[in-house]
Protein backbone atom coordinates (compact mmCIF):
# COMPACT_ATOMS: atom_id res chain seq x y z
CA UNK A 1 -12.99 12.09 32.38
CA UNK A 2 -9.68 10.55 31.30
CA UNK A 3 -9.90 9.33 27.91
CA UNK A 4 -7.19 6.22 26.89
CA UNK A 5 -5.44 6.33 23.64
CA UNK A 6 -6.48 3.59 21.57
CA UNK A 7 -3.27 1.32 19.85
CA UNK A 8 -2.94 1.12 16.67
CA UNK A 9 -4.22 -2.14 16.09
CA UNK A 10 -7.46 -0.88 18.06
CA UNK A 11 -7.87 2.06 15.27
CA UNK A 12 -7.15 -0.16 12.47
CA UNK A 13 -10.21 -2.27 13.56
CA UNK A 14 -12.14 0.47 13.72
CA UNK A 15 -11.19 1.36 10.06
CA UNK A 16 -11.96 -2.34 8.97
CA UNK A 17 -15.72 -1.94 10.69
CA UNK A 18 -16.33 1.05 9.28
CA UNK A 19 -15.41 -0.44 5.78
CA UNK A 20 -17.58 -3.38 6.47
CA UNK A 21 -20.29 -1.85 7.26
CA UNK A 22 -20.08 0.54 4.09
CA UNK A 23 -19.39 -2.52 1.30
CA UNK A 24 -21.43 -5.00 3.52
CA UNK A 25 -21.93 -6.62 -0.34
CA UNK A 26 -18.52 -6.87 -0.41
CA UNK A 27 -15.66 -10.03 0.60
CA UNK A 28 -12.93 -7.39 2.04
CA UNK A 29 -9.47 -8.14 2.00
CA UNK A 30 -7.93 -6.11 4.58
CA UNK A 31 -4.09 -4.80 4.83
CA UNK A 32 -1.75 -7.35 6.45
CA UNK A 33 1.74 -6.78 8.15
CA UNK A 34 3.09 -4.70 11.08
CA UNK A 35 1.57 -2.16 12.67
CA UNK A 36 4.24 -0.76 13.68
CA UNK A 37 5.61 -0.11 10.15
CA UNK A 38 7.81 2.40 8.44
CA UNK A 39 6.77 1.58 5.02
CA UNK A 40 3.51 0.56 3.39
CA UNK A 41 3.22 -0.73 0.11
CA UNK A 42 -0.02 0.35 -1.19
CA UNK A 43 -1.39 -2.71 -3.74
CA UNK A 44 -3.68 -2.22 -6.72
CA UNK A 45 -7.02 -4.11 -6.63
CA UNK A 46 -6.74 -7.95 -5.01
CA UNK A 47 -7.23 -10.75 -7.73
CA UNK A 48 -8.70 -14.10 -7.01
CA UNK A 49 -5.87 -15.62 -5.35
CA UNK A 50 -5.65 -12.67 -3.31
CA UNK A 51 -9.36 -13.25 -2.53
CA UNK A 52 -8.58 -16.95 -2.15
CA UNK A 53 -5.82 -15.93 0.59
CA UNK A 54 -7.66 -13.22 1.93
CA UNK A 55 -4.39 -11.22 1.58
CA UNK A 56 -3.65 -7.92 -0.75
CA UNK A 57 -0.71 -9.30 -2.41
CA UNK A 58 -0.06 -13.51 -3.06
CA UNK A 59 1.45 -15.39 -5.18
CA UNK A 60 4.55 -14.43 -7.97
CA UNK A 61 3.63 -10.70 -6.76
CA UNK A 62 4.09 -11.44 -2.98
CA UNK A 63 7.50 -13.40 -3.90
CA UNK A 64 9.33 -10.59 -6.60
CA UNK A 65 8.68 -8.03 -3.80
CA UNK A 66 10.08 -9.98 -1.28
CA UNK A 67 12.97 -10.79 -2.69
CA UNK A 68 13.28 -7.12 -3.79
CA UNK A 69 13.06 -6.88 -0.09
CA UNK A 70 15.61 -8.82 0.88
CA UNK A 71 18.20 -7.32 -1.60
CA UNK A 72 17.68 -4.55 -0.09
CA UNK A 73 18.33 -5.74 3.80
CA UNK A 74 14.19 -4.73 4.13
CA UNK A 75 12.78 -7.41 6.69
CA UNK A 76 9.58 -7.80 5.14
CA UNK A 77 8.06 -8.82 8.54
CA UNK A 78 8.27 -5.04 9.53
CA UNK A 79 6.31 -3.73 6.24
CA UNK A 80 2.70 -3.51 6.23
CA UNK A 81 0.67 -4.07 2.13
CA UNK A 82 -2.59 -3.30 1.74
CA UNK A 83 -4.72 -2.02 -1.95
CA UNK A 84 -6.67 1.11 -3.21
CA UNK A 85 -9.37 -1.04 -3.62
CA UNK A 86 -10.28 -3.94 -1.11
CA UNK A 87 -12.08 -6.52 -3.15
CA UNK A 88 -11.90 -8.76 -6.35
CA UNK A 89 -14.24 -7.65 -8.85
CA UNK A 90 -16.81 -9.77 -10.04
CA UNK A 91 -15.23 -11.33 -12.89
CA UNK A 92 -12.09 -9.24 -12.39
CA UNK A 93 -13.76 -6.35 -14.31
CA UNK A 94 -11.68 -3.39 -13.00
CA UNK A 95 -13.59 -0.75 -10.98
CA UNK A 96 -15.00 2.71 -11.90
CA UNK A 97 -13.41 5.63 -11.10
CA UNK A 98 -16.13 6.14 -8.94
CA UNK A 99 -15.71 2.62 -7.47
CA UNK A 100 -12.35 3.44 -6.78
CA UNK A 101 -13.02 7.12 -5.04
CA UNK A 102 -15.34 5.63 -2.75
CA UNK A 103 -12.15 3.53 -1.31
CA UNK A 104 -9.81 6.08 -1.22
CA UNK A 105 -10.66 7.69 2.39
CA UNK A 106 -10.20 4.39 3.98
CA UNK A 107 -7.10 4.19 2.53
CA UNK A 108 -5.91 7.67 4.10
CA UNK A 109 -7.26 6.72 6.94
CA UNK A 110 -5.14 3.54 7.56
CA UNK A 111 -2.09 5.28 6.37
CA UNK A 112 -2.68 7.65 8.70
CA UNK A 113 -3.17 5.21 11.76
CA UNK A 114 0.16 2.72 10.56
CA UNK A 115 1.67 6.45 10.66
CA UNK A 116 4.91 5.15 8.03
CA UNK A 117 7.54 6.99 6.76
CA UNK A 118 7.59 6.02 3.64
CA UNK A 119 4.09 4.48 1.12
CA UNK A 120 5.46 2.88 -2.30
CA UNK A 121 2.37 2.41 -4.48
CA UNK A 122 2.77 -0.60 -6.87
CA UNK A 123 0.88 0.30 -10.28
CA UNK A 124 -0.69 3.46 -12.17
CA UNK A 125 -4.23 2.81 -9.74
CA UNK A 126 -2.73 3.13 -6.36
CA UNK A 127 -0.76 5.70 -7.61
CA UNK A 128 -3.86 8.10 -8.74
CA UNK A 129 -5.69 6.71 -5.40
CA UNK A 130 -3.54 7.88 -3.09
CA UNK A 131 -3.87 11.27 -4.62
CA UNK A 132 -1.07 11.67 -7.35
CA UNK A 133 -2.54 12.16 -11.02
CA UNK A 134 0.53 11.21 -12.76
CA UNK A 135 1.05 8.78 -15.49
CA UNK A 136 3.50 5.93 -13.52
CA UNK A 137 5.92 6.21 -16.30
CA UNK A 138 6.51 10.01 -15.64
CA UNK A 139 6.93 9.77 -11.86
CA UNK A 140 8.55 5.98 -11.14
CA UNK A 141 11.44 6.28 -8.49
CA UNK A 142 10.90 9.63 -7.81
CA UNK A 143 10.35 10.68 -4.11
CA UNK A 144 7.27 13.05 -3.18
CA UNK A 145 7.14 14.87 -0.09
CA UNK A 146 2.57 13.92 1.03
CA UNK A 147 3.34 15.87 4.59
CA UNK A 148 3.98 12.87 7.29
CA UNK A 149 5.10 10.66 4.55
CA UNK A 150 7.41 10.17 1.60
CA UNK A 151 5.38 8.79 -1.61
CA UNK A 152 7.83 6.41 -3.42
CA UNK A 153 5.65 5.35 -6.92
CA UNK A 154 7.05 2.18 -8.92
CA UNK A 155 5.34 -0.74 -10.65
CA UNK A 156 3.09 -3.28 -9.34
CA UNK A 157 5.44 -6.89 -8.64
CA UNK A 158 2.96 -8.70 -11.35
CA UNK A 159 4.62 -5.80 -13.85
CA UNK A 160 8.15 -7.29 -13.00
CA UNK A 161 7.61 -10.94 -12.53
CA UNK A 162 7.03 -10.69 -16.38
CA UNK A 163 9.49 -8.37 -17.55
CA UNK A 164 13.39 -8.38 -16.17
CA UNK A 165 13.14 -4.48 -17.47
CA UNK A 166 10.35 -3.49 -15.33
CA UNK A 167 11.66 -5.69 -12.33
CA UNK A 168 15.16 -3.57 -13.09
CA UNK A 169 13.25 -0.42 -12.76
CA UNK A 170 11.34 -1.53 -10.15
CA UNK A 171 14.43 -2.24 -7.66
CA UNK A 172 16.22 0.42 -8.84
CA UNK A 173 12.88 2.42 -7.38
CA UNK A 174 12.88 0.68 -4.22
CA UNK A 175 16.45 0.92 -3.43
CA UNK A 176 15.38 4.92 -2.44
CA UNK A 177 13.30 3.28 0.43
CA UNK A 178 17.18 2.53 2.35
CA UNK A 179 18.02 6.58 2.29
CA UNK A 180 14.47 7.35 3.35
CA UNK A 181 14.55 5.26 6.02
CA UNK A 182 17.36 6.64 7.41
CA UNK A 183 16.25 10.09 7.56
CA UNK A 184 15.37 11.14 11.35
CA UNK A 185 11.23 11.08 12.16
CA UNK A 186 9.70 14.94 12.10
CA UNK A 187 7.63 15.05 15.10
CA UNK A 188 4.00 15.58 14.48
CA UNK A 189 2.76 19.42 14.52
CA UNK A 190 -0.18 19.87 16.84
């Protein structure tokens, strides 16, 4: 029997089910964006506009990294954002370790199926949950090689909507993602 590939868009429901049926307590707020995307900004933990919205990133956030964006020539229709974690805390306590672990393989798992180039995590928690134990201030702008995908760490846009220095480093960061995106796709190794 002949089995059909499923789309992306068909895994990345199947990623959402399976994280609705493990934090069925939960309000999820899914990753938004294109599918077909070469870079994914990986998001902190969604606030209560966020929540509101029902998207990882709103508000002043949303706005300083789209204009970062489009200083750079990025069309920020063909990104895709999502978070570590996919819920507001209950009275925006921020989560356990724990809390935050038991995200994580979702997370891989939809970087995986968007299959990007390049992931920019915004902030010192998407940083450690995608893997890198690093203090943000020791690793910002620096390029990291994660096997099908460049890791590009800088701040999270709420970080430089309040400070012109952090919003500095924070393009300066993101003006790496050009060069990476130019760099010709390894095929996959089977």
């Amino acid at each position: 029997m002949k089995t059909v590939p499923t789309t992306t868009s068909e895994e990345l429901v199947r990623v959402n089910k399976a994280l609705k049926k493990k934090f069925q307590d939960k309000k999820l707020i899914f990753g938004s964006g294109s599918v077909d995307a070469k870079v994914i900004f990986v998001s902190e933990i969604p606030g209560a506009d966020e929540e509101r919205e029902s998207k990882p990133l709103t508000g002043n956030s949303e706005k300083v990294l789209h204009q970062v964006l489009r200083t750079l020539g990025i069309d920020k229709k063909k990104i895709y954002v999502t978070s570590v974690v996919k819920y507001f805390p209950t009275g925006g306590k921020i989560p356990s370790p724990k809390e935050i672990k038991s995200y994580v393989p979702f997370l891989k798992e939809e970087i995986k199926t968007i299959n990007p180039q390049v992931v920019v995590t915004l902030g010192n928690m998407a940083l450690n949950g995608i893997g890198l134990r690093q203090p943000l201030d020791n690793v910002h702008g620096r390029t990291f090689n994660f096997g099908s995908y460049e890791l590009v760490p800088t701040f999270h846009p709420s970080h430089a909507a309040k400070n012109p220095q952090i919003r500095g480093l924070m393009e300066a960061d993101l003006a790496k993602l050009k060069e990476l995106l130019k760099k010709p796709v390894e095929p996959e190794q089977a």
